[in-house]
Protein backbone atom coordinates (compact mmCIF):
# COMPACT_ATOMS: atom_id res chain seq x y z
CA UNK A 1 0.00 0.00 0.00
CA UNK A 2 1.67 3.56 -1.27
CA UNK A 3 0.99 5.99 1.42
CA UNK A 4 1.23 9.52 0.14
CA UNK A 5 3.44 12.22 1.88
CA UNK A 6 2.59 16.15 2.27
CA UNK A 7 5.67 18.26 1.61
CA UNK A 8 4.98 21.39 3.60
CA UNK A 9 6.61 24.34 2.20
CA UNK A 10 8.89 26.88 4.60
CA UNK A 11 6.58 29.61 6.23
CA UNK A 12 7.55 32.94 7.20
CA UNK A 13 6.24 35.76 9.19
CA UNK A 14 6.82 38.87 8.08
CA UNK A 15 6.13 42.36 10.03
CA UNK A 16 6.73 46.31 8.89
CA UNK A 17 5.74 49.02 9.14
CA UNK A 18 6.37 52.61 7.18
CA UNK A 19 5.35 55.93 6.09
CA UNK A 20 1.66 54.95 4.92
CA UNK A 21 1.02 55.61 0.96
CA UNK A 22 -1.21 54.16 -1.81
CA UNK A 23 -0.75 50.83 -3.36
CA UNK A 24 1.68 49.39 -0.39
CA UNK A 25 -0.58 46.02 0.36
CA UNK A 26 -0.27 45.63 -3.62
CA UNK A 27 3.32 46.55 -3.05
CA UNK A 28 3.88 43.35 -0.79
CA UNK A 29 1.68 41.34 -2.09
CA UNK A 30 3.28 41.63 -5.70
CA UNK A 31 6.72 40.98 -3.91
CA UNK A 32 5.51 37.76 -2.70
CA UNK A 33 3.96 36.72 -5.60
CA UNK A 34 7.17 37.26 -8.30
CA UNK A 35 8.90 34.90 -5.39
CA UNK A 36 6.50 32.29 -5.57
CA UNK A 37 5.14 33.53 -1.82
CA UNK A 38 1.89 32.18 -0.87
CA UNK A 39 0.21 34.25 1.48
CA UNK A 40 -1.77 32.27 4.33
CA UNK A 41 -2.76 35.02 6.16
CA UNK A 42 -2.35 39.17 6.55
CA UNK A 43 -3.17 41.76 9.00
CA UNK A 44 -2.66 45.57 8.21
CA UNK A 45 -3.10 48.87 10.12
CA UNK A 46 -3.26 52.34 8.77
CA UNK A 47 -2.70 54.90 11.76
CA UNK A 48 -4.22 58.30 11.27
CA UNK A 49 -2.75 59.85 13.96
CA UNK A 50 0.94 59.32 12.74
CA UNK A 51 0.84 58.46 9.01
CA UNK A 52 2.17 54.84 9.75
CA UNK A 53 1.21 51.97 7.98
CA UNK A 54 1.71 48.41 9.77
CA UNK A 55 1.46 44.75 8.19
CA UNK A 56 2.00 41.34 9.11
CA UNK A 57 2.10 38.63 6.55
CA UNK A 58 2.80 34.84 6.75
CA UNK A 59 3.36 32.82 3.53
CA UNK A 60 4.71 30.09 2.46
CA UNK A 61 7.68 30.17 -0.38
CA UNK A 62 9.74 27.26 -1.42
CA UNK A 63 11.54 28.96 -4.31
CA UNK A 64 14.23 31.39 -2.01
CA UNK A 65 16.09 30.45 0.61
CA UNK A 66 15.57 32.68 4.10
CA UNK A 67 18.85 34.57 3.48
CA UNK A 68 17.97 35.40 -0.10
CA UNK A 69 14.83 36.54 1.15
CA UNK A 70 16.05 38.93 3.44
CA UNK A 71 18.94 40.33 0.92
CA UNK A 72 16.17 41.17 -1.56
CA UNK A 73 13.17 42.35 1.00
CA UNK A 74 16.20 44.78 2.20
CA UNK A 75 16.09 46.44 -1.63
CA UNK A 76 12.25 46.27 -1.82
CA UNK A 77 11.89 47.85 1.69
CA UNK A 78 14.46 50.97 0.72
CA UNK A 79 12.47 53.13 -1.83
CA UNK A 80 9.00 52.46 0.93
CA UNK A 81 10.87 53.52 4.03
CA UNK A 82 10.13 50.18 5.41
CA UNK A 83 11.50 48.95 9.14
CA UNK A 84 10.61 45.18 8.24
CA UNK A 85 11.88 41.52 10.52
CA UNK A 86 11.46 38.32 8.42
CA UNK A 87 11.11 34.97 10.65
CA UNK A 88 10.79 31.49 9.78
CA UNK A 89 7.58 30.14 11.50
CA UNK A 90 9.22 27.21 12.48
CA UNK A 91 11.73 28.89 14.59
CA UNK A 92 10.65 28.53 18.27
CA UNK A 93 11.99 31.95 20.19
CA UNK A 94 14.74 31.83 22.24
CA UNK A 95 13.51 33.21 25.59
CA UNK A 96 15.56 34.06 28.89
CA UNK A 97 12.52 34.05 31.85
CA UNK A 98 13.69 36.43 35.46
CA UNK A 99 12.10 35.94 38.54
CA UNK A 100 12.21 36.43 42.44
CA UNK A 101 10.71 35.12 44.57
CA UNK A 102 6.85 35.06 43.55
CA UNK A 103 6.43 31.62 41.18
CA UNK A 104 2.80 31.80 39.55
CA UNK A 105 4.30 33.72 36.39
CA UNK A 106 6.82 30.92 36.03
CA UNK A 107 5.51 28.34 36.86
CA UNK A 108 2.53 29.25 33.78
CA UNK A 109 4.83 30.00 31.54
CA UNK A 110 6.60 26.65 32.27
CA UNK A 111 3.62 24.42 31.84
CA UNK A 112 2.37 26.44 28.68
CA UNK A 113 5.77 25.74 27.11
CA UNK A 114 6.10 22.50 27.78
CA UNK A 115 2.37 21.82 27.03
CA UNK A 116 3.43 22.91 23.37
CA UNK A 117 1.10 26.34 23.76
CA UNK A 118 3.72 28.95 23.31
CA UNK A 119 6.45 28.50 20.65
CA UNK A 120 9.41 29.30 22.64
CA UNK A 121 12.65 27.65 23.92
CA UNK A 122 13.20 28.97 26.87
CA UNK A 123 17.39 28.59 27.50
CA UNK A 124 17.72 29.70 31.12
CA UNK A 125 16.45 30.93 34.08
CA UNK A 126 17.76 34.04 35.76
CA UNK A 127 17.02 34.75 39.72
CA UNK A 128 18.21 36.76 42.52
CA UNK A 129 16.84 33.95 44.72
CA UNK A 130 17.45 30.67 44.76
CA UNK A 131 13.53 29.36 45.58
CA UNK A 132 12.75 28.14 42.10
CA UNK A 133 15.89 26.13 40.94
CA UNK A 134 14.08 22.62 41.56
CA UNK A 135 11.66 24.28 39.41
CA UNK A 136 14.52 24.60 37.00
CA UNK A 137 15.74 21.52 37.34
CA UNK A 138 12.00 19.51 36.57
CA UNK A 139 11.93 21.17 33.35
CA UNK A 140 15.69 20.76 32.33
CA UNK A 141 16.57 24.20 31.85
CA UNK A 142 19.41 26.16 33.30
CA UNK A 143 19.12 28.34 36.28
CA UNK A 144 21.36 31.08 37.07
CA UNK A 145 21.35 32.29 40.65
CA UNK A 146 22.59 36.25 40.88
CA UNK A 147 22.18 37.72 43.81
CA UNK A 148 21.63 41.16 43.62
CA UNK A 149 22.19 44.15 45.81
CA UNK A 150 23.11 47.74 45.54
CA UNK A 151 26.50 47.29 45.71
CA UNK A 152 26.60 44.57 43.00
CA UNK A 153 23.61 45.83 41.05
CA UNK A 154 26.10 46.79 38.42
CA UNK A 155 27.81 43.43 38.06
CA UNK A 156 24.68 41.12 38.48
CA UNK A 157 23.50 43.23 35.37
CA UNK A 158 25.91 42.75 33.61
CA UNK A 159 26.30 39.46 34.14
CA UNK A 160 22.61 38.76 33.28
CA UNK A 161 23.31 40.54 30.13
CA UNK A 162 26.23 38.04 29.38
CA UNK A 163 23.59 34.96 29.71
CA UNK A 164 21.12 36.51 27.42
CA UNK A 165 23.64 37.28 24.84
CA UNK A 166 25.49 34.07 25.01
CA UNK A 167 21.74 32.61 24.40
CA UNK A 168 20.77 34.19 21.55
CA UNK A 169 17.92 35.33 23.28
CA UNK A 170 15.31 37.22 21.51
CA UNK A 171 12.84 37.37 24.31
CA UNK A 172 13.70 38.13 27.79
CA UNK A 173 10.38 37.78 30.46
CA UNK A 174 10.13 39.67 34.02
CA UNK A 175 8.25 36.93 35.23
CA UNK A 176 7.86 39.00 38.62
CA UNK A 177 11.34 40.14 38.78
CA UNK A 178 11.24 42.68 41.31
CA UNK A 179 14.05 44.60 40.69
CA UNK A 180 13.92 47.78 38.79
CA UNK A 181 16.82 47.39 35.55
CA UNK A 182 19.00 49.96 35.20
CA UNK A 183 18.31 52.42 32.16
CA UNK A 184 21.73 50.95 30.09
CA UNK A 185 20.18 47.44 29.96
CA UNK A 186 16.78 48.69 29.37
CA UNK A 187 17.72 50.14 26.24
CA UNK A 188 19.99 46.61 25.46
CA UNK A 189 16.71 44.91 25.79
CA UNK A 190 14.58 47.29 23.59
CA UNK A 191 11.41 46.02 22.14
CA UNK A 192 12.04 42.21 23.54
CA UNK A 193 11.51 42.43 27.30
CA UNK A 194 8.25 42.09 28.60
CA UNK A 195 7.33 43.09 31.93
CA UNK A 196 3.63 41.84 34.10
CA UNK A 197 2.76 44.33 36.96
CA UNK A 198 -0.59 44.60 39.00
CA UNK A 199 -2.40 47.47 36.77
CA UNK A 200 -5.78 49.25 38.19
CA UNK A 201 -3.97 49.98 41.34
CA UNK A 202 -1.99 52.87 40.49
CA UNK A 203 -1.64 54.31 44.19
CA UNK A 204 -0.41 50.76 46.02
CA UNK A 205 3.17 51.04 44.80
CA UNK A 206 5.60 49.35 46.63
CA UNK A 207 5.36 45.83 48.65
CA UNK A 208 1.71 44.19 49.27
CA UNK A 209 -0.30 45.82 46.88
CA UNK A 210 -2.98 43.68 47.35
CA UNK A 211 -3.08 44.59 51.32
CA UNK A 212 -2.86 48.20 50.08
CA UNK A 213 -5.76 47.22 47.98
CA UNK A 214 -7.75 45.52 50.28
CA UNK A 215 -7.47 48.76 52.80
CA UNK A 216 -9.00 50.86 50.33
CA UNK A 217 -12.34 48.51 49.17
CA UNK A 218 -11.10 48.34 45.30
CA UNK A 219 -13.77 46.85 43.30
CA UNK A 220 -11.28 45.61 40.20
CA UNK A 221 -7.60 44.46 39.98
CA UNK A 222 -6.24 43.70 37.24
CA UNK A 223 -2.30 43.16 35.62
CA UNK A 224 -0.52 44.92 32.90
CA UNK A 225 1.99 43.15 30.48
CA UNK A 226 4.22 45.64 28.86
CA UNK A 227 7.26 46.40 27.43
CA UNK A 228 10.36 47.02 29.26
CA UNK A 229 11.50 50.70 29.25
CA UNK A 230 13.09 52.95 31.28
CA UNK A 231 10.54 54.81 32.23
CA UNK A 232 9.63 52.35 35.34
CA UNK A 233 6.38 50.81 34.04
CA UNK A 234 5.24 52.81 30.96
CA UNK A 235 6.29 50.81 28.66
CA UNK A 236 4.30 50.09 25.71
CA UNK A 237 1.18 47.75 26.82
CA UNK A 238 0.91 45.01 25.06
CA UNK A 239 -2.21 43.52 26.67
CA UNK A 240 -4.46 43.93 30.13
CA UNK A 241 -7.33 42.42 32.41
CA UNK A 242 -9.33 42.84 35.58
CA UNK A 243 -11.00 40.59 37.80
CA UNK A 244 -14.02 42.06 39.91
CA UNK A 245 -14.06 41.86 43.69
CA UNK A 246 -16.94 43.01 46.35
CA UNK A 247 -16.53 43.47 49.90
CA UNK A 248 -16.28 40.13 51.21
CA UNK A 249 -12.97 38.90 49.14
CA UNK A 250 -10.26 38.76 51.84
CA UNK A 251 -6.24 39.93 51.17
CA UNK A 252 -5.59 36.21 50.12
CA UNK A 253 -8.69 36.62 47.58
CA UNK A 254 -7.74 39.60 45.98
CA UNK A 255 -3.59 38.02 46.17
CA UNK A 256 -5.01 34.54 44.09
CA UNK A 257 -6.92 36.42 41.81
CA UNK A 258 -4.14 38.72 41.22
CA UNK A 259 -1.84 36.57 40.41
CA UNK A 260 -4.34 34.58 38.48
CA UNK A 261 -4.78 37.34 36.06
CA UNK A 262 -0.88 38.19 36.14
CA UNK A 263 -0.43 34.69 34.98
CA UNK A 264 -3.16 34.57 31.91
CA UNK A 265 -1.96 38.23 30.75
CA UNK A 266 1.34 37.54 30.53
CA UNK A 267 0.93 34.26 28.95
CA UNK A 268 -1.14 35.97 26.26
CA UNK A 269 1.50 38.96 25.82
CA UNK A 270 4.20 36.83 25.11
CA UNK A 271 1.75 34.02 22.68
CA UNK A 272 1.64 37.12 20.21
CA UNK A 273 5.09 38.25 20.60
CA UNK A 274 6.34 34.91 19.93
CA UNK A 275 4.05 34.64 17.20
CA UNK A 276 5.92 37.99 15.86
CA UNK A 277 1.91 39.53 16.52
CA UNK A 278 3.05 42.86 18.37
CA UNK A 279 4.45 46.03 16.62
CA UNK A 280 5.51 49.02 18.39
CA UNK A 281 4.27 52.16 17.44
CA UNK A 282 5.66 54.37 20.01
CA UNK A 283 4.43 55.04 22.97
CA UNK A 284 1.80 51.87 21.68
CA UNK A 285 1.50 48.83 20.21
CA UNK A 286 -0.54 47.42 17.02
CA UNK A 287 -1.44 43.68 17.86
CA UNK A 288 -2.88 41.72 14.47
CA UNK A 289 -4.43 38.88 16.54
């Protein structure tokens, strides 16, 4: 009995954005098309405020090669003004997760990996405690314990830095890191360091939120996953949610449902930048979903 194979072609993602004009969808789309690209699926955004156009295409093409690609989307993109990224779809993201001492983040983002629900490969684990490294250890990956204090805030930095370089990471995750990164390796992490705070509780800053929370009767909480800037949490947000609370939830109510909804945000925030979803657009973000 002959059992008949499906050759999948190599599929790409790609993402730009530019000074918007007529005919640039056509422009792409034609592009594609003289390469043998076959486009599976496209998003596009026309911002009147700025005059920026944003796209995200994935197609298949068997005829080029990824590098050849590249080389000749680099002329196309020229003449259009074009800041573009290419990715092969296949390419799981190489992701660096930090963390302190509170797990749920982690431990989610963990279980979703291995589960096969986000397309990352997450290389190592940074901490400046050492509470999760059995954690570590169940899902084989690399933990790096650097401790971190005012003195040494300089060297644990840049030591962290080493580790995500020497990974190749693309994506580095504050998966409740709580220590504020200095404004040099903010910048070395532009545009691929997400951050997850407790949002809808701007005035409990600080340590226990939730108790601050609690104190004053808040009727939502919610969590923030943003980008990593440094201005300390205004970031660009790439997605939020609330739960909604009444008088009877206790401090370890609000606390679960907090870090409930810290867990499911973040998880989303970094699905659709692993999926190359999420462009920036200043001080905000376009998100073809």
């Amino acid at each position: 009995m002959l059992r008949q194979f499906r050759f999948m072609n190599p599929t790409y993602i790609l993402t730009l954005s530019c000074p918007d004009r007529l005919g640039l969808v056509h422009a792409v789309s034609g592009f594609l098309l003289e390469r043998g690209g076959n486009i599976e699926e496209a998003a596009q955004y026309n911002d009147h405020d700025t005059g920026l156009f944003f796209m995200r295409v994935q197609f298949a093409c068997a005829r080029l090669t990824h590098e050849v690609l590249k080389t000749q989307l680099a002329e196309f993109a020229q003449p259009y003004l074009m800041r573009w990224r290419l990715h092969a779809q296949a390419q799981a993201m190489r992701t660096v997760l930090m963390v302190s001492k509170e797990g749920h983040c982690l431990n989610d983002l963990l279980f979703r990996w291995k589960s096969g629900l986000l397309g990352l490969d997450i290389r190592a684990i940074i901490s400046n405690h050492r509470e999760f490294y059995q954690l570590a250890a169940s899902y084989n990956v690399p933990f790096h314990h650097l401790p971190v204090t005012a003195a040494s805030k300089a060297q644990a930095e840049a030591r962290q830095y080493e580790i995500i370089q020497a990974e190749a990471a693309e994506l580095v995750v504050l998966a409740r890191y709580m220590q504020v990164l200095s404004n040099d390796l903010c910048h070395k992490l532009s545009g691929r360091a997400i951050n997850i705070h407790h949002s809808f509780l701007p005035s409990f800053k600080g340590a226990k939120p939730y108790y601050q929370a609690h104190d004053r009767g808040v009727k939502l909480i919610g969590a923030t996953a943003h980008y990593v800037t440094a201005d300390l949490d205004e970031g660009p947000i790439i997605e939020q949610d609330v739960a909604r609370v009444d008088h009877s939830k206790t401090v370890e109510d609000l606390t679960a449902l907090g870090r409930d909804t810290e867990s499911q945000v973040l998880a989303r925030a970094v699905k659709w930048h692993s999926e190359h979803r999420v462009l920036i657009n200043g001080h905000k973000t376009v998100i073809f979903r």
